[in-house]
C-alpha atoms as a PDB file:
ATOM      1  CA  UNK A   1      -0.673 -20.785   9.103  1.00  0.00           C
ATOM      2  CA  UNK A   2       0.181 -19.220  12.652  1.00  0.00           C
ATOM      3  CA  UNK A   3      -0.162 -15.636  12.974  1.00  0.00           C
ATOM      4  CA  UNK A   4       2.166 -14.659  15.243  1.00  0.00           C
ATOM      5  CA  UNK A   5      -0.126 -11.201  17.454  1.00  0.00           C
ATOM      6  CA  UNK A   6       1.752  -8.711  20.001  1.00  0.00           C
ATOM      7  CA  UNK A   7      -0.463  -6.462  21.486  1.00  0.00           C
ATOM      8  CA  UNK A   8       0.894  -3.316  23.622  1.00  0.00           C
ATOM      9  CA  UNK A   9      -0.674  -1.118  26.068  1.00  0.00           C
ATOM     10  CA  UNK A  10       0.638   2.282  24.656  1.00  0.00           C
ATOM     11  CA  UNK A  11      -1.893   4.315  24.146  1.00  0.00           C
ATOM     12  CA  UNK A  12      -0.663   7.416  24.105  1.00  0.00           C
ATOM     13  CA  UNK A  13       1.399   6.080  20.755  1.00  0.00           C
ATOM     14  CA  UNK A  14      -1.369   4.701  19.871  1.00  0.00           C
ATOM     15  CA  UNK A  15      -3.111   7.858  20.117  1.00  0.00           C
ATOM     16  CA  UNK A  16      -0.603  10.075  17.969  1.00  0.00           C
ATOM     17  CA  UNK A  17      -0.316   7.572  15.394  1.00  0.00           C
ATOM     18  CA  UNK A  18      -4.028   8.023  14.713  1.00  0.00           C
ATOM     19  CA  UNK A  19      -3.820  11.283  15.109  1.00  0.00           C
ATOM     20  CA  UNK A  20      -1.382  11.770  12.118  1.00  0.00           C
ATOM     21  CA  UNK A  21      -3.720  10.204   9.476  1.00  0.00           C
ATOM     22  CA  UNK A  22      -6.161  12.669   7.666  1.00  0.00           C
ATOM     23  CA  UNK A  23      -9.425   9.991   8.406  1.00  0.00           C
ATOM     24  CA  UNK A  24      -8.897  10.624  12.201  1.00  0.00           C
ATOM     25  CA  UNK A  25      -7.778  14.400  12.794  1.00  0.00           C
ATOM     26  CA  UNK A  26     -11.438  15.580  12.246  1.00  0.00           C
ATOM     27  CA  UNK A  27     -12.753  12.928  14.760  1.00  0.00           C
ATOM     28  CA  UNK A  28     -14.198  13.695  17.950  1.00  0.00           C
ATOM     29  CA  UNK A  29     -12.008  13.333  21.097  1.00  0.00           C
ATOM     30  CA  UNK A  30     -13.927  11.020  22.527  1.00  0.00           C
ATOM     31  CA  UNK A  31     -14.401   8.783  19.749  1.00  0.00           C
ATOM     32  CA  UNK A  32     -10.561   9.255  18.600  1.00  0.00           C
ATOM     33  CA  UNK A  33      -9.291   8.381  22.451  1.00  0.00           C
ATOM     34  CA  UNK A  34     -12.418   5.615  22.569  1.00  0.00           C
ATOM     35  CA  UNK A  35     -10.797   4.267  19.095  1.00  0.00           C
ATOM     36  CA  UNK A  36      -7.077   4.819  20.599  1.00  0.00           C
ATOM     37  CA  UNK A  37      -7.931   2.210  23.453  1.00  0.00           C
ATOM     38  CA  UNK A  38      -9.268  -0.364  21.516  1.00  0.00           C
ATOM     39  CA  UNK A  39      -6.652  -0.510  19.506  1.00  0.00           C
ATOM     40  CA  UNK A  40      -4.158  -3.722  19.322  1.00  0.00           C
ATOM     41  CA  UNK A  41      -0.555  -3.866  17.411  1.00  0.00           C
ATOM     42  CA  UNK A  42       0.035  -7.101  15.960  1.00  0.00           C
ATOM     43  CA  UNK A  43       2.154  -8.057  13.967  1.00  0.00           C
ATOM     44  CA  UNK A  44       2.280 -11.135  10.817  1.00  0.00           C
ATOM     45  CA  UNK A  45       5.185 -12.787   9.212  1.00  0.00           C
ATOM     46  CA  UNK A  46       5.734 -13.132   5.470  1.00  0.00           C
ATOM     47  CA  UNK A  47       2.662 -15.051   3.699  1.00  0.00           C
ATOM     48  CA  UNK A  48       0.246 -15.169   6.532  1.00  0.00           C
ATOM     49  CA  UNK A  49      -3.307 -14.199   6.129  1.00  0.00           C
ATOM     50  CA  UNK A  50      -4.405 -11.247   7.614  1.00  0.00           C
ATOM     51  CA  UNK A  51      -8.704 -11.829   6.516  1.00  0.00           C
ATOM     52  CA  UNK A  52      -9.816 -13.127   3.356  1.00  0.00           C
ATOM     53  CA  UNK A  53     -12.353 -12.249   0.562  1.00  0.00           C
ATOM     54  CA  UNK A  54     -15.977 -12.663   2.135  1.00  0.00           C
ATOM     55  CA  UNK A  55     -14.955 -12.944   5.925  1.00  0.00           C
ATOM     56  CA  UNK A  56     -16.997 -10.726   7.829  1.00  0.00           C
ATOM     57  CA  UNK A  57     -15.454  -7.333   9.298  1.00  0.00           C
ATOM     58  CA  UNK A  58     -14.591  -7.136  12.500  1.00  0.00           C
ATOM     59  CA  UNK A  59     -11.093  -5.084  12.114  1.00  0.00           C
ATOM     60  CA  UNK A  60      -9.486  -2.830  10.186  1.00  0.00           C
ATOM     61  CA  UNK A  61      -5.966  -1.738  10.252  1.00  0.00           C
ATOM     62  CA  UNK A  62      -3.375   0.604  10.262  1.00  0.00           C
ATOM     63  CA  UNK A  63       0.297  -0.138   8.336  1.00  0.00           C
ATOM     64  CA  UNK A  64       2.762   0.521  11.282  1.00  0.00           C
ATOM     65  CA  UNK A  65       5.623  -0.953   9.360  1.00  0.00           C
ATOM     66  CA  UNK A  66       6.345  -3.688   6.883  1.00  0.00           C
ATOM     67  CA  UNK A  67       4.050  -4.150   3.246  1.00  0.00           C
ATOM     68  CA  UNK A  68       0.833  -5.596   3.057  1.00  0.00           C
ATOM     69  CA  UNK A  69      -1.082  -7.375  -0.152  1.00  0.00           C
ATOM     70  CA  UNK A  70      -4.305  -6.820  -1.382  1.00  0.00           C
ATOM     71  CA  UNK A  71      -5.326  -9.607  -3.755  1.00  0.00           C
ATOM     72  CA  UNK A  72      -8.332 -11.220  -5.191  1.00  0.00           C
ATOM     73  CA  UNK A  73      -8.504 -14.843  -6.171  1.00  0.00           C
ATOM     74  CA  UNK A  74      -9.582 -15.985  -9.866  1.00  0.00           C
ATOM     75  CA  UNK A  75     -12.159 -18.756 -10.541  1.00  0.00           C
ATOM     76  CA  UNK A  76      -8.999 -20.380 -11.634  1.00  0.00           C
ATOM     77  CA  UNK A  77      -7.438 -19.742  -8.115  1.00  0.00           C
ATOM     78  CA  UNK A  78      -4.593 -17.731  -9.362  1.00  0.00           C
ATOM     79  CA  UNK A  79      -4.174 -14.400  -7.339  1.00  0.00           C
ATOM     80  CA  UNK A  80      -4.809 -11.108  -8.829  1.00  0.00           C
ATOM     81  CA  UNK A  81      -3.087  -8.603  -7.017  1.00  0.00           C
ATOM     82  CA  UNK A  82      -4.569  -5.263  -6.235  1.00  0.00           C
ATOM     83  CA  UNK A  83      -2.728  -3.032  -4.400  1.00  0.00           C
ATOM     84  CA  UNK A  84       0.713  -2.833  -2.109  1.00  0.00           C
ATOM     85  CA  UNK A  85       0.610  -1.031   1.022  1.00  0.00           C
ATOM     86  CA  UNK A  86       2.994   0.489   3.244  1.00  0.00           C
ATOM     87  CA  UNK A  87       3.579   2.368   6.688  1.00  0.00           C
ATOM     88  CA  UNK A  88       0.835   4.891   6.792  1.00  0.00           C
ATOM     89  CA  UNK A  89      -1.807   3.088   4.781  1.00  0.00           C
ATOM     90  CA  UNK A  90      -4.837   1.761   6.304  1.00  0.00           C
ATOM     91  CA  UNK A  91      -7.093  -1.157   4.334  1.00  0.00           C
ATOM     92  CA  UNK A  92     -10.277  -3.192   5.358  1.00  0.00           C
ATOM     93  CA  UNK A  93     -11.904  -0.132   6.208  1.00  0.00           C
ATOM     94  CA  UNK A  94     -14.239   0.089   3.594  1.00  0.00           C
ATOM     95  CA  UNK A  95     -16.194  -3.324   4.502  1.00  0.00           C
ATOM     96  CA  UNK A  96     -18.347  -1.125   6.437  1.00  0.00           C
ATOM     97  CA  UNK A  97     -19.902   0.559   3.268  1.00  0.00           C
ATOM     98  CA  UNK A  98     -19.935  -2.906   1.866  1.00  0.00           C
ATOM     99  CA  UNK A  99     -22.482  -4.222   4.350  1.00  0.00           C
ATOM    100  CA  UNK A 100     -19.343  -4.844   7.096  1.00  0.00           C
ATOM    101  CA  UNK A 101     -17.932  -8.095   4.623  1.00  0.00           C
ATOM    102  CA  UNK A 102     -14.410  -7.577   2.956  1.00  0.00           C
ATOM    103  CA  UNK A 103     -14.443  -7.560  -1.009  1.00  0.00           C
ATOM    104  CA  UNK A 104     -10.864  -8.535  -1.097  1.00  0.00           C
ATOM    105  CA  UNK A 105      -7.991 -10.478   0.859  1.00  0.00           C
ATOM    106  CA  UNK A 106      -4.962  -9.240   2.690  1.00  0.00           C
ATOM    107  CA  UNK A 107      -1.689 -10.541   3.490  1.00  0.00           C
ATOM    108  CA  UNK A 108       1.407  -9.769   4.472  1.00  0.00           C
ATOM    109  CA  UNK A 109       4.113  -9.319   2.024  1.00  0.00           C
ATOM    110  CA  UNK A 110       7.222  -9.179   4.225  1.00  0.00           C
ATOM    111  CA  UNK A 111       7.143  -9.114   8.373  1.00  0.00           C
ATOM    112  CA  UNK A 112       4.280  -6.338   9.062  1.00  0.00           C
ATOM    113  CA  UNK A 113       3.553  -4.589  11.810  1.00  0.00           C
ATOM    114  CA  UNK A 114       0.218  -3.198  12.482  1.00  0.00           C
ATOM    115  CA  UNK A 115      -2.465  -1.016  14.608  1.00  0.00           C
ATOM    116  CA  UNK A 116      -6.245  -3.781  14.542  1.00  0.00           C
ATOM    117  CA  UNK A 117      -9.012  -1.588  14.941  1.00  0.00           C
ATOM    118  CA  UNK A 118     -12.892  -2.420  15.876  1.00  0.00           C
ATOM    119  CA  UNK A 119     -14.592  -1.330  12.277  1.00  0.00           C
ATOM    120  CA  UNK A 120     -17.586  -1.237  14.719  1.00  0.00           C
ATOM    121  CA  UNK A 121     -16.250   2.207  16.176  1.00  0.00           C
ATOM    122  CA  UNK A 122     -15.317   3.106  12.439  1.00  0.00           C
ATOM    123  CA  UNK A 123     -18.674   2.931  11.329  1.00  0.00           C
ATOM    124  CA  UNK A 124     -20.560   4.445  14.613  1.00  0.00           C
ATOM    125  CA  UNK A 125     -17.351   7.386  14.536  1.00  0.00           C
ATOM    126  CA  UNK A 126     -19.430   7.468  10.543  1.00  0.00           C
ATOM    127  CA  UNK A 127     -22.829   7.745  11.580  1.00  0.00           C
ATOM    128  CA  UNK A 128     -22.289  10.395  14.368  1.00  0.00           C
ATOM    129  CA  UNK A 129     -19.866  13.049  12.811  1.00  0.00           C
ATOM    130  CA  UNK A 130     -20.378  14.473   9.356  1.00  0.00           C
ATOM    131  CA  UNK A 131     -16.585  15.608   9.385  1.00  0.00           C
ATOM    132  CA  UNK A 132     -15.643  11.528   9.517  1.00  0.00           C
ATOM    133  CA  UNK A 133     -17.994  10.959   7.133  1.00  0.00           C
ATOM    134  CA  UNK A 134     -16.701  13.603   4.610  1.00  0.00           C
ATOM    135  CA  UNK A 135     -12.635  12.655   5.857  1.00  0.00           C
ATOM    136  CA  UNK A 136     -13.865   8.588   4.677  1.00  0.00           C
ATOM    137  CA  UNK A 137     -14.742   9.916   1.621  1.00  0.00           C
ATOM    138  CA  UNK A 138     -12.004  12.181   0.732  1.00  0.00           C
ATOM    139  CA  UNK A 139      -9.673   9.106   1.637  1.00  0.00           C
ATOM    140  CA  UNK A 140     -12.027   7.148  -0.947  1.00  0.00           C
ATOM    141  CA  UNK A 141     -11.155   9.715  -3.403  1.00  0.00           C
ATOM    142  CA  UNK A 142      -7.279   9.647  -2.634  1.00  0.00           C
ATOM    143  CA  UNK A 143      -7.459   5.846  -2.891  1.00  0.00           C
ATOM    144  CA  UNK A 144      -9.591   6.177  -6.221  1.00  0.00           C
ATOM    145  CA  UNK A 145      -6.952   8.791  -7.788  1.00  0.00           C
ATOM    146  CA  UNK A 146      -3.967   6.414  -7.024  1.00  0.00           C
ATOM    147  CA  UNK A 147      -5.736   3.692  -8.413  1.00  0.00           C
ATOM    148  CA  UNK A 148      -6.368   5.679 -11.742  1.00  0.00           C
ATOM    149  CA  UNK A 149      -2.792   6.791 -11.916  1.00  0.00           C
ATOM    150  CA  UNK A 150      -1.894   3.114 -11.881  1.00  0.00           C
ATOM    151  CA  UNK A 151      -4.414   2.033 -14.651  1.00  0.00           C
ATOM    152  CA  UNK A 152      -2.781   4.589 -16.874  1.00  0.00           C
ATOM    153  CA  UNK A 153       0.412   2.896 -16.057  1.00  0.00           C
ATOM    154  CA  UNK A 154      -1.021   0.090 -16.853  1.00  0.00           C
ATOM    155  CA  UNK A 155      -2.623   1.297 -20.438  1.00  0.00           C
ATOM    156  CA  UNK A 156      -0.065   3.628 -21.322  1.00  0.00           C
ATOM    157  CA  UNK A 157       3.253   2.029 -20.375  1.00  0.00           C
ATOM    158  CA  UNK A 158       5.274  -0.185 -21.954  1.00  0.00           C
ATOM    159  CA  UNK A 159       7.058  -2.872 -19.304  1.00  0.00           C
ATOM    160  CA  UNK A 160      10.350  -1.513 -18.651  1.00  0.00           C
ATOM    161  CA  UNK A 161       8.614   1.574 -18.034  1.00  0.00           C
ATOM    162  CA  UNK A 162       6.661   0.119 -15.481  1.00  0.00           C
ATOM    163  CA  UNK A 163       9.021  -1.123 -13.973  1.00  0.00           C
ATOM    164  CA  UNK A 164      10.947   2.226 -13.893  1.00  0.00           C
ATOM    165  CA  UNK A 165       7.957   4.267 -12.361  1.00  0.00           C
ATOM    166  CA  UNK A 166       7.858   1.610  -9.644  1.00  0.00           C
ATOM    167  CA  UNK A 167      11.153   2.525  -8.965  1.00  0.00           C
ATOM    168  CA  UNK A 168      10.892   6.231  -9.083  1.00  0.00           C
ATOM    169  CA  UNK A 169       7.271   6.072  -6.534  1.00  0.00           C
ATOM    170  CA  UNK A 170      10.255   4.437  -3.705  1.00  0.00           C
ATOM    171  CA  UNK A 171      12.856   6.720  -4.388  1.00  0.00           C
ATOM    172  CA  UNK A 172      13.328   9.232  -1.551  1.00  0.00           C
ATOM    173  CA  UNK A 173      14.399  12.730  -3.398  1.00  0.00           C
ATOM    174  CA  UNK A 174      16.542  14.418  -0.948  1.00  0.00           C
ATOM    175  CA  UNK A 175      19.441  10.865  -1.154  1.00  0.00           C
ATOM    176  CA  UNK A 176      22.105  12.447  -3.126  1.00  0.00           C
ATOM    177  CA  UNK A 177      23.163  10.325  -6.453  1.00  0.00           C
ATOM    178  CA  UNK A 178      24.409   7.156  -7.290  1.00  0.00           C
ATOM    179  CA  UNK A 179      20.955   6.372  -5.923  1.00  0.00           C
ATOM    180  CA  UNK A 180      20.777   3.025  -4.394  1.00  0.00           C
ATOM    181  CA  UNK A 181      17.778   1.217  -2.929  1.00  0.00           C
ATOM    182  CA  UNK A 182      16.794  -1.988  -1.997  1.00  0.00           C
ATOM    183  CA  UNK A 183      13.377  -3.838  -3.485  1.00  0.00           C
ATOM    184  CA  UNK A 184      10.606  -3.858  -0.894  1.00  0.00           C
ATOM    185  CA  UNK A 185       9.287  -7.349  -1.507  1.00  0.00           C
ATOM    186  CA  UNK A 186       9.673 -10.439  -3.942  1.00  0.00           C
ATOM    187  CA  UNK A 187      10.479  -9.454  -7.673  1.00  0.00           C
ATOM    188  CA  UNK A 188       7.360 -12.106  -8.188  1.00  0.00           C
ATOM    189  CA  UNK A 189       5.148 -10.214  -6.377  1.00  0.00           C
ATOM    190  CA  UNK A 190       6.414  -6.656  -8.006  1.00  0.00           C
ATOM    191  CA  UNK A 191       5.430  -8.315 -11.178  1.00  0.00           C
ATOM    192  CA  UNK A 192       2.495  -9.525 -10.546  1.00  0.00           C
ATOM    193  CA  UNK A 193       1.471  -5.949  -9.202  1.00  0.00           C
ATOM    194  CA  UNK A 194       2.958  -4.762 -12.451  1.00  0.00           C
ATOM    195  CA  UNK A 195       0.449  -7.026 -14.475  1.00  0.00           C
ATOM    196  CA  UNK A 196       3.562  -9.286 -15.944  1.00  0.00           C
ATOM    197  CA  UNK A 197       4.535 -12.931 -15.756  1.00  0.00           C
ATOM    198  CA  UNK A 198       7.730 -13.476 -14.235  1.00  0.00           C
ATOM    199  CA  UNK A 199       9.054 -13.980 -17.490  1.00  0.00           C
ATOM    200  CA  UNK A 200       8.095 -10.953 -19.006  1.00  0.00           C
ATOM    201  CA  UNK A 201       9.730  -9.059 -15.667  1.00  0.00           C
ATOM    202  CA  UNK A 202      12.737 -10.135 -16.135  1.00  0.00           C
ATOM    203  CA  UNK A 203      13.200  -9.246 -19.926  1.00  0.00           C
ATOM    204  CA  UNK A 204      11.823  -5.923 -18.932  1.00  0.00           C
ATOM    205  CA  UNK A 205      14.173  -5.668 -16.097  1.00  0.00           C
ATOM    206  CA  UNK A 206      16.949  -6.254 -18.769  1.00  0.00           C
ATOM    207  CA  UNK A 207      15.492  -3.566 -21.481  1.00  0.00           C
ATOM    208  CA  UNK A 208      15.524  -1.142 -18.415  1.00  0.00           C
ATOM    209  CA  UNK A 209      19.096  -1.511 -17.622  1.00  0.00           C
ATOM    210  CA  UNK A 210      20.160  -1.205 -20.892  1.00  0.00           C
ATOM    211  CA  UNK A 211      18.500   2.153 -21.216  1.00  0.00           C
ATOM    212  CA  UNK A 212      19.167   4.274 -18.420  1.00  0.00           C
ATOM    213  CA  UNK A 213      22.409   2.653 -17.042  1.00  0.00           C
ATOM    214  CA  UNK A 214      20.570   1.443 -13.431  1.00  0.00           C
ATOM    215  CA  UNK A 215      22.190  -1.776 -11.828  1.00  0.00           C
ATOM    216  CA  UNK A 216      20.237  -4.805 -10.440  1.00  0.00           C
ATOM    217  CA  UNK A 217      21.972  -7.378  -8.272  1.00  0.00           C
ATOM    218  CA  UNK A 218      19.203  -9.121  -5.910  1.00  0.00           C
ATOM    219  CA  UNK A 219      17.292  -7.164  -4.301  1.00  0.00           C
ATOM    220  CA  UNK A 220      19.589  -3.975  -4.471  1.00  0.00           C
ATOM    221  CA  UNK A 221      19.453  -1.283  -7.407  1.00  0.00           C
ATOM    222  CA  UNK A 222      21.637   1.540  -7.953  1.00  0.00           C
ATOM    223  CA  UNK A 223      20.410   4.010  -9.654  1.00  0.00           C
ATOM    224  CA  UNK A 224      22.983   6.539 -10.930  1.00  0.00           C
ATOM    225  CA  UNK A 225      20.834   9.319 -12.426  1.00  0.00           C
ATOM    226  CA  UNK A 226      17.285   9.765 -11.745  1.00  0.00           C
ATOM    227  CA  UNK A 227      16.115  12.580 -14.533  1.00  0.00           C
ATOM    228  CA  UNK A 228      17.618   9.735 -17.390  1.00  0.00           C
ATOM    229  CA  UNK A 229      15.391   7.645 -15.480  1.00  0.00           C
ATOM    230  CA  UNK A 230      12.174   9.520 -15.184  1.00  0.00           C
ATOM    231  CA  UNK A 231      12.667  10.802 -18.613  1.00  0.00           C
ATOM    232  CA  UNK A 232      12.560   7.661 -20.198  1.00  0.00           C
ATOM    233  CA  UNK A 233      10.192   5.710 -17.450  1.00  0.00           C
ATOM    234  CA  UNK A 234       7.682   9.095 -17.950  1.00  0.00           C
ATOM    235  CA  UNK A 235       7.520  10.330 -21.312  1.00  0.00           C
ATOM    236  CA  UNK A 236       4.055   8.431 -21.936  1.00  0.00           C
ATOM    237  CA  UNK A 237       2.645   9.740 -18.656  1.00  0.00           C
ATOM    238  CA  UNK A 238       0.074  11.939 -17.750  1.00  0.00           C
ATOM    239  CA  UNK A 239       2.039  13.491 -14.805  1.00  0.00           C
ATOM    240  CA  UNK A 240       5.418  14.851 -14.373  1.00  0.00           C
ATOM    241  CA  UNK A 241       7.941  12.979 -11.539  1.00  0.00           C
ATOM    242  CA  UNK A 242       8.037  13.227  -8.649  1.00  0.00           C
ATOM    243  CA  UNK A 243       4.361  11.759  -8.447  1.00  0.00           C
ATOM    244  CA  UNK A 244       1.771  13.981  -6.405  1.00  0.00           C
ATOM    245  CA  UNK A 245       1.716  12.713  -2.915  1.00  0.00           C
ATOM    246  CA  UNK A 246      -1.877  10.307  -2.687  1.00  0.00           C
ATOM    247  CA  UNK A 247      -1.050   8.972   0.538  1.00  0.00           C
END
């Protein structure tokens, strides 16, 4: 596949955009501006590779825009898929704990734009500043506690429930009702991340509309009360929607 790269020469929006997420705002100003003009914005189309499981780490990466998939591949070579990751998210940084060779792969799951950064200046930013250090680790721990949230979805939830909480984690709170929003990626893909067979989606899909009134038609969904929704996507849930922010 062809990876289509742009790279810009902003560096002062480089800069902020760093700025803004918790791992950088305790990082020294030299490292931070050091980090700032190394960094490249490039951007991949739908399906291309951005590394794969076992490729050595030379980047990691910031989600400018767009969705990006974290996946594993089965000794049957079926994907498992890990995670989904938006605008503000940044992945492939932990290869440097993990002796600087990704554990998983990453691809893009619609047009993505991103921020490429050296992992080399990660890992010396790491070694020189405890308050790095302790910001990697309390982004470990966000990671961890999303990631544990999602497990008890997993456990706990039946499949039109699952599907329901996915919905509720993109709804934006302050859109007035009817609520309408558009899927962010293939319904194929938000199964899979679901842990369901296509099949199974789309039954659950059809359970869900018949029990709190919401409106598929493609990609768009109309939601016309959100409390009917979280009430019945919820009720086997450890926390109360809206979800805690673990961004």
């Amino acid at each position: 596949m062809t990876t289509s790269m742009i790279e810009t020469t902003n560096i002062i929006s480089k800069h902020d955009m760093l700025k803004q997420h918790s791992l950088f705002q305790s990082m020294p100003p030299a490292l931070l501006q050091a980090l700032s003009q190394a960094a490249q914005e490039v951007s991949y189309e739908k399906g291309n590779v951005i590394f794969l499981q076992d490729d050595a780490s030379e980047w990691f990466y910031l989600i400018k825009s767009g969705w990006v998939k974290l996946f594993r591949e089965t000794l049957e070579g079926s994907e498992a898929v890990l995670d989904m990751l938006t605008s503000g998210h940044i992945f492939g940084e932990t290869a440097i704990l993990d002796g600087d060779i990704h554990t998983v792969s990453a691809a893009a799951a619609e047009h993505v734009t991103l921020l490429r950064l050296p992992a080399s200046l990660l890992k010396k930013a790491v070694g020189e500043s405890h308050d790095v250090a302790l910001a990697m680790l309390a982004s470990l721990s966000r990671q961890r506690k999303r990631q544990t949230q999602e497990i008890e979805s997993l456990n706990m939830h039946n499949a039109p429930q699952r599907i329901g909480c996915f919905m509720l984690r993109l709804c934006n709170l302050s859109n007035t009702e009817p609520y309408e929003m558009t899927l962010p990626y293939d319904k194929s893909l938000i199964a899979a991340r679901l842990g369901m067979q296509c099949e199974t989606f789309s039954r659950a899909l059809n359970k869900l509309r018949k029990e709190t009134d919401i409106t598929v038609q493609g990609s768009s969904v109309t939601i016309p009360n959100l409390e009917t929704l979280s009430n019945y996507a919820c009720n086997s849930c450890s926390n109360e929607f809206p979800c805690s922010d673990l961004h």
